[in-house]
Protein backbone atom coordinates (compact mmCIF):
# COMPACT_ATOMS: atom_id res chain seq x y z
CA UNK A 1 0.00 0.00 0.00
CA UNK A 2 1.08 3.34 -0.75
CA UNK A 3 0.54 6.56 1.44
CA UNK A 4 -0.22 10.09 -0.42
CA UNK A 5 3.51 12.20 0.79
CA UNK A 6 5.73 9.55 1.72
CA UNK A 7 4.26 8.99 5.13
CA UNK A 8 6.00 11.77 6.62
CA UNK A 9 6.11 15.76 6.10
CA UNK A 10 6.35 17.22 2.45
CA UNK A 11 9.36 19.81 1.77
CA UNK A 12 6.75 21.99 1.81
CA UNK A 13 5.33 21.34 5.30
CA UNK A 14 9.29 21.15 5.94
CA UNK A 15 9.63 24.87 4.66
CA UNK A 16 6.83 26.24 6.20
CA UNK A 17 7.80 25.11 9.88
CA UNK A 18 11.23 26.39 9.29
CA UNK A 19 9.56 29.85 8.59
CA UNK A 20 7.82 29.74 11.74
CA UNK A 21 11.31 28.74 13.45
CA UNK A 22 12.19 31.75 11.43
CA UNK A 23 9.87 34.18 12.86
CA UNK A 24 10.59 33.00 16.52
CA UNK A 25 14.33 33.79 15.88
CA UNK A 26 13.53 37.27 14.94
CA UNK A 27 10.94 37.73 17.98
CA UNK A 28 14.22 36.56 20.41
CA UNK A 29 16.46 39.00 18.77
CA UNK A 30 13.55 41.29 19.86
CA UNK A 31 13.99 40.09 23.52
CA UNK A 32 10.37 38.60 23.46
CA UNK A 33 10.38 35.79 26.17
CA UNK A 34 9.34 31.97 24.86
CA UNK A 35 6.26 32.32 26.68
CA UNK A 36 5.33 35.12 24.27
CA UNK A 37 6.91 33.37 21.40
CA UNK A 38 4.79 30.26 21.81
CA UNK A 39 1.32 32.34 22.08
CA UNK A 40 2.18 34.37 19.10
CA UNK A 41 2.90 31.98 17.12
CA UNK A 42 0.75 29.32 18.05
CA UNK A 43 3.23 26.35 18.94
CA UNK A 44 3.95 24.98 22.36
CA UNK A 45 6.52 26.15 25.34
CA UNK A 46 8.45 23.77 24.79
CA UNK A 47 9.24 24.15 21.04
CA UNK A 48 9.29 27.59 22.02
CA UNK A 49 12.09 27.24 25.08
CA UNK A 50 14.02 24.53 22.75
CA UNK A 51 14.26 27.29 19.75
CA UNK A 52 15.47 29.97 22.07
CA UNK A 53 18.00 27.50 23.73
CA UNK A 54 19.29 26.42 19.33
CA UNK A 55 19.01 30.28 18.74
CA UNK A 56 21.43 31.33 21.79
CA UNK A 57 24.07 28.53 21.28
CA UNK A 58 24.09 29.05 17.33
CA UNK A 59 21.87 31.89 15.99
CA UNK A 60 19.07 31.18 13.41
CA UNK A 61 21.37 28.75 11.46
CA UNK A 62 20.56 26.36 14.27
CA UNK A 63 16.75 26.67 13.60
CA UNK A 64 17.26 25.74 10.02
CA UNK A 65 15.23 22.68 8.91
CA UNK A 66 17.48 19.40 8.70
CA UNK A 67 15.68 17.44 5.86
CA UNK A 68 14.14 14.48 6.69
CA UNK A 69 14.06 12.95 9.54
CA UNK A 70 15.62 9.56 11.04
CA UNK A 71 19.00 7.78 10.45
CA UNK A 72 20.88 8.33 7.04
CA UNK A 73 20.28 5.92 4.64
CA UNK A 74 22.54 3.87 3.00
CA UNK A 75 21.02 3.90 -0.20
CA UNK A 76 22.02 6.88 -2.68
CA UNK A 77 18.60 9.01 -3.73
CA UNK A 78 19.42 7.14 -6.81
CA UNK A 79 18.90 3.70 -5.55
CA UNK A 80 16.26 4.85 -3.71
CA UNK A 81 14.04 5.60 -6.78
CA UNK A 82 15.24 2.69 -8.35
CA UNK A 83 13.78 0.59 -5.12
CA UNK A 84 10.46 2.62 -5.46
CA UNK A 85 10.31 1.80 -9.16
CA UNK A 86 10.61 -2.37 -8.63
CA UNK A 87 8.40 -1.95 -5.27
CA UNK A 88 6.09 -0.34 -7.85
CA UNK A 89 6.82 -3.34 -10.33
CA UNK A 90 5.07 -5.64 -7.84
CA UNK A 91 6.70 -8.60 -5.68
CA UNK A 92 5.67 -11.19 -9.04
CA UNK A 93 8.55 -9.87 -11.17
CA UNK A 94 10.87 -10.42 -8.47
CA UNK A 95 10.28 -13.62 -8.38
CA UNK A 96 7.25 -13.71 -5.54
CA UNK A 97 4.53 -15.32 -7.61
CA UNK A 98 2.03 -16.36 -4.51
CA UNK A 99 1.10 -13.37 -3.24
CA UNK A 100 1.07 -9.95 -4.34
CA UNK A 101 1.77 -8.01 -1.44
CA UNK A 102 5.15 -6.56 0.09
CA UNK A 103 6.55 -7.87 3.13
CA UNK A 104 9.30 -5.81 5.96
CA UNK A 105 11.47 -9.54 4.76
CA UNK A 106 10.85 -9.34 0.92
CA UNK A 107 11.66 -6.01 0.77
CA UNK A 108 15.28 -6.39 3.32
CA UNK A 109 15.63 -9.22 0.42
CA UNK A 110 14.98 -7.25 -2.49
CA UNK A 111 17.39 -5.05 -1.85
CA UNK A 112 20.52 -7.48 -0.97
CA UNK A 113 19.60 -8.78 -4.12
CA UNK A 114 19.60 -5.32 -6.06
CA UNK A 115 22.05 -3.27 -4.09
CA UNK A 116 24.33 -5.78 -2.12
CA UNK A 117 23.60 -4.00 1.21
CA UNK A 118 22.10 -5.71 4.63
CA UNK A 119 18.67 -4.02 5.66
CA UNK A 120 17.11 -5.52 8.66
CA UNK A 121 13.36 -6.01 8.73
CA UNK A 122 12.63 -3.29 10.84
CA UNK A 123 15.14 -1.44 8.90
CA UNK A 124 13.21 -2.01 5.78
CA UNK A 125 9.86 -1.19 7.02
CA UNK A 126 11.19 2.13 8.17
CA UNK A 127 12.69 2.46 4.20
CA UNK A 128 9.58 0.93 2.89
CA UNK A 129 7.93 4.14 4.92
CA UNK A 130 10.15 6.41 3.43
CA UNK A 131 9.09 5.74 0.28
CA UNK A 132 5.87 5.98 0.63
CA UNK A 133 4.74 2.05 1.12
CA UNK A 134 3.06 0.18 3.94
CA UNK A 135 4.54 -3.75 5.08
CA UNK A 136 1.52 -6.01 4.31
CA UNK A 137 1.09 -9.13 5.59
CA UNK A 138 0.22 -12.67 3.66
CA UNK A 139 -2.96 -13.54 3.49
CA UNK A 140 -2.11 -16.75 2.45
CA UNK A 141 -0.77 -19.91 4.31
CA UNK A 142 2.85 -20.95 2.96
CA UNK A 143 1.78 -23.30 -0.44
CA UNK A 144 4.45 -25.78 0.94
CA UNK A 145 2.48 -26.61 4.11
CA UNK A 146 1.47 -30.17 4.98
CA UNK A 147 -1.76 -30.39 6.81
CA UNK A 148 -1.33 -33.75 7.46
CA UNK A 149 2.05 -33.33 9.70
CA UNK A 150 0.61 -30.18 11.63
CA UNK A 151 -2.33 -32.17 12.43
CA UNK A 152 -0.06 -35.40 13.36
CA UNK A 153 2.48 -33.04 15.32
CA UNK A 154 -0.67 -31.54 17.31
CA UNK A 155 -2.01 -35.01 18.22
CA UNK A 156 1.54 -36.85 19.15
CA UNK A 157 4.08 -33.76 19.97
CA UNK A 158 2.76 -30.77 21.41
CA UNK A 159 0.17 -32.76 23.82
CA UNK A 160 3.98 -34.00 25.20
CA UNK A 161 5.53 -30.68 25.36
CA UNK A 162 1.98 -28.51 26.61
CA UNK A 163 2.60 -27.84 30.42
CA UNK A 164 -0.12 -29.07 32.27
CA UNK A 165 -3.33 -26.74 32.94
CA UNK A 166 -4.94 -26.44 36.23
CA UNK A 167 -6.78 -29.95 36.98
CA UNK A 168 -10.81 -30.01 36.64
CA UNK A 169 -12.33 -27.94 39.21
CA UNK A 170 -9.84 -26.45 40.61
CA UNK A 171 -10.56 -23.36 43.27
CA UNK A 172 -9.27 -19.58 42.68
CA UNK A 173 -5.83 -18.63 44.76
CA UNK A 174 -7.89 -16.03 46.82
CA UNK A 175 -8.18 -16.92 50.53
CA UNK A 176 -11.79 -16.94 50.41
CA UNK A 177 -13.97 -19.57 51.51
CA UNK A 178 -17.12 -21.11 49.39
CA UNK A 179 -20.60 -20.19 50.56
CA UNK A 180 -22.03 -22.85 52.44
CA UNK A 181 -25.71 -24.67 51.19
CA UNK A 182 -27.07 -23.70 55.07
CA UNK A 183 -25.90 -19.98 56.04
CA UNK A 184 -24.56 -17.18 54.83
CA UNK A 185 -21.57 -17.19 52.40
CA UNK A 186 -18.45 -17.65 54.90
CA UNK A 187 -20.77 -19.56 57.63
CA UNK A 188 -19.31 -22.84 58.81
CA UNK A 189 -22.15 -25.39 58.00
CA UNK A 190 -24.68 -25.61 60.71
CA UNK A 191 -23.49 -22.32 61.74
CA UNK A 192 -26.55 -19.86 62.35
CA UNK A 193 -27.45 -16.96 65.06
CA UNK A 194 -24.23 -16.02 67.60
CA UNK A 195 -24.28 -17.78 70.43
CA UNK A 196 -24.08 -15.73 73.93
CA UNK A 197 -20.39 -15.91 75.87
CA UNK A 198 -20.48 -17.57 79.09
């Protein structure tokens, strides 16, 4: 599946936070304190106490957007829209013919296979998100799976290897006591009014 901007913020949405980060530079330069700042401009204290702290150690190039976010990738922008392109392809031409969707581990594959560089799985889905695509999962069993042996490795094996449950009728671990058939709930049976102390 494939989300509209990439699953994260545009360069646009990029540009126009830096221009707020750009205003709140000028407004400390004015001596206008975060508190201020924030109400202004509409963004929380804290963004607005973090700016002035970026601002003070390195003037407004410190407010100045960073790209995207996350780790740096080890695939060139090049490669990258080359992965997009055979993610686009489908995972049938590359050689996935039972299901058409893209997994976190065909992906990690695809690109060892296409690049010659180790991705994790989680390190894939975060690509994969990059890009623009969602992880799906099978909906499919595996075609190679033998009923049969499950169902014999149920019946034989895991009744072995299952601990054992509580037995038939077995009680809670409270400390409470069942309600006897004559009495209240708690009353010892034959228990009924209080007797007088002698």
């Amino acid at each position: 599946m494939r989300y509209a901007d990439g699953g994260g913020l545009t360069p646009a949405a990029r540009r126009r936070r830096e221009a707020v980060r750009m205003q709140a530079a000028e407004l400390f330069a004015q001596q206008v304190k975060p508190a201020e700042v924030a109400r202004r401009l509409r963004v929380s204290l804290k963004s607005a106490y973090q700016w002035q702290q970026l601002w003070r150690r390195g003037g407004v190039d410190e407010l100045l957007s960073r790209g995207p976010g996350g780790g740096r990738c080890r695939l060139s922008p090049r490669c990258l829209e080359m992965l997009a392109g055979y993610l686009e392809q489908g995972p049938a031409a590359h050689g996935w013919t039972e299901d058409q969707v893209w997994t976190a581990a065909r992906v990690a594959t695809l690109i060892g296979r296409k690049f010659h560089i180790s991705y994790s799985v989680s390190g894939a889905t975060r690509l994969m998100h990059r890009l623009g695509f969602s992880p799906q999962v099978p909906a499919r069993r595996v075609a190679e799976r033998d009923e049969q042996a499950v169902t014999a490795w149920k019946e034989a094996t895991w009744t072995e290897v299952k601990e054992p449950g509580r037995p038939v009728g077995a009680t809670s671990a409270s400390r409470t006591r069942q309600a006897s058939p004559a009495g209240r709930p708690g009353d010892a049976p034959g228990a009924g009014a209080a007797t007088p102390r002698s």
